[in-house]
C-alpha atoms as a PDB file:
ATOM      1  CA  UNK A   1       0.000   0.000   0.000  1.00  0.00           C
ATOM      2  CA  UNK A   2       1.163   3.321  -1.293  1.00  0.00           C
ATOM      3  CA  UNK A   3       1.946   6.249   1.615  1.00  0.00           C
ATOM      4  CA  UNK A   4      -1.188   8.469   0.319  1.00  0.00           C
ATOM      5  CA  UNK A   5      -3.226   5.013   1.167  1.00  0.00           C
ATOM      6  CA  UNK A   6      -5.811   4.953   4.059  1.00  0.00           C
ATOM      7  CA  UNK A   7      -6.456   1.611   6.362  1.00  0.00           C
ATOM      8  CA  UNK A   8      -9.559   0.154   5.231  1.00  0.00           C
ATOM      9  CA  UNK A   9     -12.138  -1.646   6.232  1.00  0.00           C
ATOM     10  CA  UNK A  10     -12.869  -4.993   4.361  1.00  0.00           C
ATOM     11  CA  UNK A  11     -15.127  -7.282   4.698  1.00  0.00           C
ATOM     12  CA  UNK A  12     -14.233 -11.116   2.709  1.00  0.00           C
ATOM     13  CA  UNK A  13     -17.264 -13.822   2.514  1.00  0.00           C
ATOM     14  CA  UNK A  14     -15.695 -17.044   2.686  1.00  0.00           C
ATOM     15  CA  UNK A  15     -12.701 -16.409   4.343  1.00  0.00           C
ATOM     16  CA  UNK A  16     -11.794 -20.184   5.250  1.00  0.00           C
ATOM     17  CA  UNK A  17     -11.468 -21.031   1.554  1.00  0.00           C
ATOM     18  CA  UNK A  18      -7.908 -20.550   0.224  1.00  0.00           C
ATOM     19  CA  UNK A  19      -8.303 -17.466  -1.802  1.00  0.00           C
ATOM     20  CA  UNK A  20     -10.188 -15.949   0.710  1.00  0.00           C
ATOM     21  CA  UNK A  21      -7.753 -16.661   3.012  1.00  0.00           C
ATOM     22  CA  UNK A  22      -5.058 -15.227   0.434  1.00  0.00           C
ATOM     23  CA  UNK A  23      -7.323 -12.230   0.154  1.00  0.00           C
ATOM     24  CA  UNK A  24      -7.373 -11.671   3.863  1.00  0.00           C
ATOM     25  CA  UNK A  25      -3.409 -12.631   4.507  1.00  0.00           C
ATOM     26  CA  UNK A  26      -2.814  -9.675   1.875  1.00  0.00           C
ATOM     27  CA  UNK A  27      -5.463  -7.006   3.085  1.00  0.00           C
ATOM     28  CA  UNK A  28      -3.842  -7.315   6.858  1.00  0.00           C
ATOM     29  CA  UNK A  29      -0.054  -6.833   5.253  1.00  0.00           C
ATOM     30  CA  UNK A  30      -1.050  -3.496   3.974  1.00  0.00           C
ATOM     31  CA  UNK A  31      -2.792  -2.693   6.941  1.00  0.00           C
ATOM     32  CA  UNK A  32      -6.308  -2.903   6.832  1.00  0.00           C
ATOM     33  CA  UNK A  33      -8.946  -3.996   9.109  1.00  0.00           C
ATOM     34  CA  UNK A  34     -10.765  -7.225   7.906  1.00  0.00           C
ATOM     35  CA  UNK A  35     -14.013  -9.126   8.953  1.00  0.00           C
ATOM     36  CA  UNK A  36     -13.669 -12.583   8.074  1.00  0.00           C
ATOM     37  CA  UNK A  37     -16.727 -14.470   6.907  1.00  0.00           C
ATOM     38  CA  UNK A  38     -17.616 -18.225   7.594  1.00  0.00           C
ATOM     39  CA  UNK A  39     -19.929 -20.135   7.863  1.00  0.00           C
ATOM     40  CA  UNK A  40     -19.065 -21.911  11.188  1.00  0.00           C
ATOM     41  CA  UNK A  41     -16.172 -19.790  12.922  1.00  0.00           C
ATOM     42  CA  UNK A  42     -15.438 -23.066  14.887  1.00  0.00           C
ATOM     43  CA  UNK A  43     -14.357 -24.447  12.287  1.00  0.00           C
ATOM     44  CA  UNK A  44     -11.743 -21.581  11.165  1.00  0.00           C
ATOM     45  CA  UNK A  45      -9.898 -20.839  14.606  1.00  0.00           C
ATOM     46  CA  UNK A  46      -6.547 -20.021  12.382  1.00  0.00           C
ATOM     47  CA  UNK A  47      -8.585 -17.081  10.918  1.00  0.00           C
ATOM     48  CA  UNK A  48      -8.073 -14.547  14.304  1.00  0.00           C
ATOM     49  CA  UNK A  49      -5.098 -12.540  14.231  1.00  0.00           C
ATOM     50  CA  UNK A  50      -4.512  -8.929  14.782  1.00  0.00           C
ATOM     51  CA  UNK A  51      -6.436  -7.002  12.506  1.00  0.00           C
ATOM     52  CA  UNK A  52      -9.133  -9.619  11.518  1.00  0.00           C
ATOM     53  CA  UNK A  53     -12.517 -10.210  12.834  1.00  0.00           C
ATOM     54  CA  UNK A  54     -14.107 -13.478  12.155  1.00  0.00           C
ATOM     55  CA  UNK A  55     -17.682 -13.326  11.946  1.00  0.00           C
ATOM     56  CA  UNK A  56     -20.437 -16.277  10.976  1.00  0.00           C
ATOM     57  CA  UNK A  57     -22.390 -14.944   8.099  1.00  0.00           C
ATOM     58  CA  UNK A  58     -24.171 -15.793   4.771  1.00  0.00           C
ATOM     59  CA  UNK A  59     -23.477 -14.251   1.646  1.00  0.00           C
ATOM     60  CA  UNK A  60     -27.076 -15.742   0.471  1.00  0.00           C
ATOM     61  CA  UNK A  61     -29.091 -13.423   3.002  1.00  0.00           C
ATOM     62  CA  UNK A  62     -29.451 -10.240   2.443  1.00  0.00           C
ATOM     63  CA  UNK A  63     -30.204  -9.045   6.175  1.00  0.00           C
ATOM     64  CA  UNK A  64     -27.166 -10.853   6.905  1.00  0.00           C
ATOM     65  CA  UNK A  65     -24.530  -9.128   4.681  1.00  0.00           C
ATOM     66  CA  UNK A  66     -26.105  -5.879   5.637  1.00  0.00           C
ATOM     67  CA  UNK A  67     -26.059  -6.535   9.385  1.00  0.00           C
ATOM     68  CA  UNK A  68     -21.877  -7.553   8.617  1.00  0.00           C
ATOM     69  CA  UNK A  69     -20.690  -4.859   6.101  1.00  0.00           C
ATOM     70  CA  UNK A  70     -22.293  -2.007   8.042  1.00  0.00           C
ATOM     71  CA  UNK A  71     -19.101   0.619   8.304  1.00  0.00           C
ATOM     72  CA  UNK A  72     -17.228  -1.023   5.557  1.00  0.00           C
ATOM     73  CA  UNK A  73     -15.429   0.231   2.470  1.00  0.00           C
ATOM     74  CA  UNK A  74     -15.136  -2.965   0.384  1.00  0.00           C
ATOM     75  CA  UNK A  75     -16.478  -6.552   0.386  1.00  0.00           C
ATOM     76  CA  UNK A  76     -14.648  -9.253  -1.668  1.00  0.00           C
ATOM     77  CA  UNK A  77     -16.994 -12.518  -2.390  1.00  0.00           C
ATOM     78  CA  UNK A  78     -14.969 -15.669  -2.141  1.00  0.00           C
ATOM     79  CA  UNK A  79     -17.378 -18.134  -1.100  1.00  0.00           C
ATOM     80  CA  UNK A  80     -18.900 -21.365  -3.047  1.00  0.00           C
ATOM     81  CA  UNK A  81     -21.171 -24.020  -1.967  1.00  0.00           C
ATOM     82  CA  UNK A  82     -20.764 -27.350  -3.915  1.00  0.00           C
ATOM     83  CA  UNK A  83     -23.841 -28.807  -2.275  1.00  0.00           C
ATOM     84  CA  UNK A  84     -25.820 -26.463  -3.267  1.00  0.00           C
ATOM     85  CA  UNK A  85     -26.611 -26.145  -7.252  1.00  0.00           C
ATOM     86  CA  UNK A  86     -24.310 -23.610  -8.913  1.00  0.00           C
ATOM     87  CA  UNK A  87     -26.886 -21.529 -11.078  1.00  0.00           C
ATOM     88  CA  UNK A  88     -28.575 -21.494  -7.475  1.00  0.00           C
ATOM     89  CA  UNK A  89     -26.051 -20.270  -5.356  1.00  0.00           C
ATOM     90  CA  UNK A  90     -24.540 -17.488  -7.230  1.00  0.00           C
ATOM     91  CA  UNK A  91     -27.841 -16.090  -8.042  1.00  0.00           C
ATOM     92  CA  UNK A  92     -28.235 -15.936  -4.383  1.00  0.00           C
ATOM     93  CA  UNK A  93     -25.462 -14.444  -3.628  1.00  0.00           C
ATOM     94  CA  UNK A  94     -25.476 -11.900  -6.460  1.00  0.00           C
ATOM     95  CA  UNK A  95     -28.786 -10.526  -5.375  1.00  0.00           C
ATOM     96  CA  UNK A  96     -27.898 -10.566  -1.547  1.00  0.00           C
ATOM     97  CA  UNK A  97     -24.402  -9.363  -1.997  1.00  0.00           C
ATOM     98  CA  UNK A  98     -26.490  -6.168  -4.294  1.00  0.00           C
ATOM     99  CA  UNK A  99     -28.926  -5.742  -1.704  1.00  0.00           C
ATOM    100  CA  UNK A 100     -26.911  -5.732   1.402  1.00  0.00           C
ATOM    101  CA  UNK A 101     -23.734  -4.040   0.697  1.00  0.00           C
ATOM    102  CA  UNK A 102     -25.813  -1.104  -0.991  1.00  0.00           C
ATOM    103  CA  UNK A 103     -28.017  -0.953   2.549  1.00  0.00           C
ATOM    104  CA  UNK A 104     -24.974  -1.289   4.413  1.00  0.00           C
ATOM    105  CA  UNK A 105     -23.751   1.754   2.789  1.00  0.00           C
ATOM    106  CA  UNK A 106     -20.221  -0.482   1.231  1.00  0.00           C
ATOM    107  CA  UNK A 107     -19.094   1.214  -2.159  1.00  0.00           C
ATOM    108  CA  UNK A 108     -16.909  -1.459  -3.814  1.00  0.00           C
ATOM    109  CA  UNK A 109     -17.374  -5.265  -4.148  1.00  0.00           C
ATOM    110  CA  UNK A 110     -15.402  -7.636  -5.806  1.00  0.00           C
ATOM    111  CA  UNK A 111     -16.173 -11.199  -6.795  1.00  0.00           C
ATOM    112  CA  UNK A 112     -14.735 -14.349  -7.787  1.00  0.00           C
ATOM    113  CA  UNK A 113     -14.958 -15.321 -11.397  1.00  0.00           C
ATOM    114  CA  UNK A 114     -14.252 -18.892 -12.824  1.00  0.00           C
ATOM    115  CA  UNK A 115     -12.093 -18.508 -16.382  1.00  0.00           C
ATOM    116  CA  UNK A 116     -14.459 -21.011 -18.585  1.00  0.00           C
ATOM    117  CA  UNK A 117     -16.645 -17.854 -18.641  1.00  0.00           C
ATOM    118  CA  UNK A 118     -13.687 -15.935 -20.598  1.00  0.00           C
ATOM    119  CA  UNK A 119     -13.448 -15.656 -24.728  1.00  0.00           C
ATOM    120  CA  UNK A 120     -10.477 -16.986 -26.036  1.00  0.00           C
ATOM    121  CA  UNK A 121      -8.858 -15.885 -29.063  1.00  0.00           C
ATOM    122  CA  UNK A 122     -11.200 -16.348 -31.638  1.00  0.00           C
ATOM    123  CA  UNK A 123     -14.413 -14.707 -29.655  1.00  0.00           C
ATOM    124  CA  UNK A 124     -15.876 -17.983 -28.145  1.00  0.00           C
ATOM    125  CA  UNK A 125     -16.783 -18.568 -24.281  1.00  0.00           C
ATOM    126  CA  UNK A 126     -14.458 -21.825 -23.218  1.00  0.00           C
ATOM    127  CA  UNK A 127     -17.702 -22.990 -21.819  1.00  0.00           C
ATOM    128  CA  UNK A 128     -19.496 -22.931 -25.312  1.00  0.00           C
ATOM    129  CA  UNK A 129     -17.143 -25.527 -26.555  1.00  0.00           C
ATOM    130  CA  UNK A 130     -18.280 -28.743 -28.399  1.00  0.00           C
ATOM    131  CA  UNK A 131     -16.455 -31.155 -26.303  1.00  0.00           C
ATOM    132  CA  UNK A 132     -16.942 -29.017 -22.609  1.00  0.00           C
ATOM    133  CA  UNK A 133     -18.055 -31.056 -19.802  1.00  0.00           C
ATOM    134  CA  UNK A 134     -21.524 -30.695 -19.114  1.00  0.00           C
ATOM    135  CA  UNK A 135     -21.067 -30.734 -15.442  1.00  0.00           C
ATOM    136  CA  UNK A 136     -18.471 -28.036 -15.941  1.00  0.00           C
ATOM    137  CA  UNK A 137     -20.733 -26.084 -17.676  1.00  0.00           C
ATOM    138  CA  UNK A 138     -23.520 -26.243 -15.418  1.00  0.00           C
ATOM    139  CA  UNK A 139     -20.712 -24.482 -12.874  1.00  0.00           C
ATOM    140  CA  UNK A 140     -19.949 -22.326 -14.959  1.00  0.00           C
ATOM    141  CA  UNK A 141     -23.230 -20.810 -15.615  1.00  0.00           C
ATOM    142  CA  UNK A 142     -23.688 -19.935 -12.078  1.00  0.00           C
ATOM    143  CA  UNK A 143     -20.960 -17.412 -12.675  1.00  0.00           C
ATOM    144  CA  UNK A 144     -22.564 -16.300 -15.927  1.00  0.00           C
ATOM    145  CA  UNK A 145     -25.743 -15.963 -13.806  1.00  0.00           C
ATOM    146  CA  UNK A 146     -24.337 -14.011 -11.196  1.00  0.00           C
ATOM    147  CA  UNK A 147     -22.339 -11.273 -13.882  1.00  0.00           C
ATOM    148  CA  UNK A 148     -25.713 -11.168 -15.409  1.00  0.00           C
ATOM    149  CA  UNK A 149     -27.622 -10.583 -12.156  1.00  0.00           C
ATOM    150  CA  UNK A 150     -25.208  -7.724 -10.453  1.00  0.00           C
ATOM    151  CA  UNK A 151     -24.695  -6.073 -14.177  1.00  0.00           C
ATOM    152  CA  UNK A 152     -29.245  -5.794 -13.653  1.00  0.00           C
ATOM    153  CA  UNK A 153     -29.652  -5.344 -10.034  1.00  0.00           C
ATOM    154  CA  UNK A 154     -26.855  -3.624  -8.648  1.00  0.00           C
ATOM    155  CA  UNK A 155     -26.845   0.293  -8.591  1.00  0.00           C
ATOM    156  CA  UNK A 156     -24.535   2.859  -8.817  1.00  0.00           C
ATOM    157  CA  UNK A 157     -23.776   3.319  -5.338  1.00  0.00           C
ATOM    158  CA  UNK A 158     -21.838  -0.104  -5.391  1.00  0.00           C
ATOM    159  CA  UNK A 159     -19.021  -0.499  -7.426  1.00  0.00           C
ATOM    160  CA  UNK A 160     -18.430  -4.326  -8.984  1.00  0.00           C
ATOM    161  CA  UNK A 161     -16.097  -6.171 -10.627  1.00  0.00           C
ATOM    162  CA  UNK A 162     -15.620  -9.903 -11.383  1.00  0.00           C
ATOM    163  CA  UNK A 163     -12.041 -10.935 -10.851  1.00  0.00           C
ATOM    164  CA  UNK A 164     -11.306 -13.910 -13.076  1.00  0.00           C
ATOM    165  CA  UNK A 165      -8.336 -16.134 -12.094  1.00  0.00           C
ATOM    166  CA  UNK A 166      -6.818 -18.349 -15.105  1.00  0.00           C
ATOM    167  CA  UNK A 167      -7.484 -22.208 -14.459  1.00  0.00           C
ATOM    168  CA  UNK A 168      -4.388 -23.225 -12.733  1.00  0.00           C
ATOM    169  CA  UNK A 169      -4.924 -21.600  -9.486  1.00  0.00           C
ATOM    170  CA  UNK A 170      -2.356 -22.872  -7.302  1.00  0.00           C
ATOM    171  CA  UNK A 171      -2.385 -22.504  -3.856  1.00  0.00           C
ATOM    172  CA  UNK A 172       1.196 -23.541  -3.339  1.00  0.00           C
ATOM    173  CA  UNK A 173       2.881 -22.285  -6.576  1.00  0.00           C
ATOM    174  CA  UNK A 174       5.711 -19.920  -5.509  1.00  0.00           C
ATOM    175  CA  UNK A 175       4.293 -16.288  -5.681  1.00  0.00           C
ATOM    176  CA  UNK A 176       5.590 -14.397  -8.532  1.00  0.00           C
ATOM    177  CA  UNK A 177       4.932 -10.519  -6.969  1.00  0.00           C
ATOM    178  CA  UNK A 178       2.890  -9.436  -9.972  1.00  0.00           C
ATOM    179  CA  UNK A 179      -0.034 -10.319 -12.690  1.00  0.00           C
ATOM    180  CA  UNK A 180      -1.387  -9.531 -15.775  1.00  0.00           C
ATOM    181  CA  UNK A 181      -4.640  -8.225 -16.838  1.00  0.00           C
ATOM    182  CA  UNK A 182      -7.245  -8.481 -19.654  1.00  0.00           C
ATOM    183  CA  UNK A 183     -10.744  -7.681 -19.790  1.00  0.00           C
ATOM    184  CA  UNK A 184     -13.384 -10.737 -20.598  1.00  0.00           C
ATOM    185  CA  UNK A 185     -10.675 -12.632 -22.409  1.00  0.00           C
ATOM    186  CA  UNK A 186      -8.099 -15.352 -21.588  1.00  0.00           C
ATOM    187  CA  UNK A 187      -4.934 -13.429 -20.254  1.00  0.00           C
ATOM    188  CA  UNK A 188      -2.280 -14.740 -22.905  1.00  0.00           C
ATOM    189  CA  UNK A 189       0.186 -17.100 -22.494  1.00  0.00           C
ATOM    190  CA  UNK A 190       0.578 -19.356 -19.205  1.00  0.00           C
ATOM    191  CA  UNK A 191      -2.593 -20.314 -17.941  1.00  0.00           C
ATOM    192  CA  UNK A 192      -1.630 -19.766 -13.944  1.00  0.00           C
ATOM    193  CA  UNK A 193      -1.625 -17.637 -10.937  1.00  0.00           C
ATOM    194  CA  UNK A 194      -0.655 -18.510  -7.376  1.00  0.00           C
ATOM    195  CA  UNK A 195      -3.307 -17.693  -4.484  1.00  0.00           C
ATOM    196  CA  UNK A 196      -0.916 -14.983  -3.274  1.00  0.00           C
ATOM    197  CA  UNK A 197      -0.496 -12.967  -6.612  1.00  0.00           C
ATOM    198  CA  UNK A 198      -4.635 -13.202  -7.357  1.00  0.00           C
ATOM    199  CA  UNK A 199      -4.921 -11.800  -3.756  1.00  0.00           C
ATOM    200  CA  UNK A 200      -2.798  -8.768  -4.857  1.00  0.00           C
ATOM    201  CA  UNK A 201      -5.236  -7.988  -8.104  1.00  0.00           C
ATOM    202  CA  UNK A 202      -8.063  -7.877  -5.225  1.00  0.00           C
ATOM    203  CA  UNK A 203      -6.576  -5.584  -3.125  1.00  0.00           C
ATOM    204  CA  UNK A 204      -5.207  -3.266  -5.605  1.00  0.00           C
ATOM    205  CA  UNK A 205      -8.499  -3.379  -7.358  1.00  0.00           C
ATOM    206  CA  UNK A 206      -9.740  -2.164  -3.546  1.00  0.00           C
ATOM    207  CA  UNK A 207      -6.859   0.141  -2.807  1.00  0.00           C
ATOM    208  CA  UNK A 208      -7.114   1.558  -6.236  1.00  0.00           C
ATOM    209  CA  UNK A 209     -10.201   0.631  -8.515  1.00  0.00           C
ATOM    210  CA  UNK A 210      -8.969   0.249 -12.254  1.00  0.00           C
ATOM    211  CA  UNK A 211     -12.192  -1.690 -13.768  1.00  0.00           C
ATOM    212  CA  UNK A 212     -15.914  -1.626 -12.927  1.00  0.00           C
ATOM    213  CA  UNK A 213     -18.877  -3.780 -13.941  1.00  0.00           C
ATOM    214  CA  UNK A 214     -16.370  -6.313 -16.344  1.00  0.00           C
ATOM    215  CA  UNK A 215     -14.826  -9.687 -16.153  1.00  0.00           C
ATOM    216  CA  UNK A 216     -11.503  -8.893 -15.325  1.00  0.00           C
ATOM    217  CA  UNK A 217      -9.035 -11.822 -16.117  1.00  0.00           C
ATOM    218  CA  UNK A 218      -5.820 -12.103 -14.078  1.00  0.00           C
ATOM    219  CA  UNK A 219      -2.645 -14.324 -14.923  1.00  0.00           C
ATOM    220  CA  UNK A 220       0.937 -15.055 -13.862  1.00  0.00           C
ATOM    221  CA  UNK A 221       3.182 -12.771 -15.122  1.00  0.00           C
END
């Protein structure tokens, strides 16, 4: 974080997952404040440290992410549910997420992509491919679902983006300091990122917002 940078206060929904945990790890080196959502805090005693809350929440109910994100500059959405259908899920979190953070007064939100949603070269969606897995593309459509939803629901007081990591998203890859950037298209070259390097494109999309109301796609260097 720059010197003309302010401490924030950010609030992550599914903190116990590993990029939320990345996104977290990297918003309390540069000094902000974080709540950390879960699910079951129980379950996520690692999560407490100085400068984190941990907080049980859902990103599905509207009251709740109000109730959490009250006095709040910026939520990230990291959270997934695989026992719960994917079109399903992200709708519900797209139109809670809208709801809440806009009644809780929270300016900036930024949520997790999934890179079968991206064009590649020649204009086509990797999930429109002949040969794509049909359960891969039911996933995927969640995410197409949510874009869709916060692109017609969410207002101008909250400021969105979908971050989009490449499909080799490594938790233990060896951080390379950096990324690059492209907007609703594969990043070229090596499909990759390590959890620590997708965690900076969130915070520096927080610290200092770039990109609004895209699919922003984020590779290795």
């Amino acid at each position: 974080m720059s010197d003309d940078d302010s401490s924030k206060k950010i609030i992550v929904f599914g903190a116990g997952g590993r990029v939320g945990r990345a996104a977290v790890a990297e918003a309390v080196a540069r000094g902000h404040r974080v709540t950390a959502v879960v699910r079951d805090p129980a379950r996520h005693p690692d999560l407490g440290r100085a400068g984190v809350t941990v907080a049980r929440g859902d990103a599905t109910d509207p009251e709740s992410v109000a109730g959490l994100a009250a006095g709040h500059d910026a939520a990230v959405h990291a959270s997934v549910r695989l026992d719960v259908p994917s079109e399903e899920y992200f709708a519900a979190t797209a139109k809670a997420l809208a709801a809440g953070l806009t009644a809780a007064g929270v300016g900036r939100l930024l949520t997790l992509g999934i890179a079968t949603t991206l064009e590649d070269a020649a204009g086509v969606r990797l999930m429109d491919a002949p040969d794509f897995p049909a359960p891969w593309r039911a996933f995927a459509q969640g995410h197409v679902v949510e874009f869709e939803l916060l692109t017609a629901t969410a207002g101008p007081e909250l400021d969105w983006l979908m971050v989009v990591p490449p499909l080799d998203l490594n938790a233990e890859a060896e951080p390379a300091g950096g990324y690059r950037t492209a907007v609703g298209a594969v990043v070229d070259g090596p499909g990759r990122i390590a959890h620590a390097d997708l965690a900076l494109a969130l915070l520096d999309e927080i610290e200092r917002p770039l990109h609004s109301r895209v699919r922003l796609a984020v590779a290795a260097p």
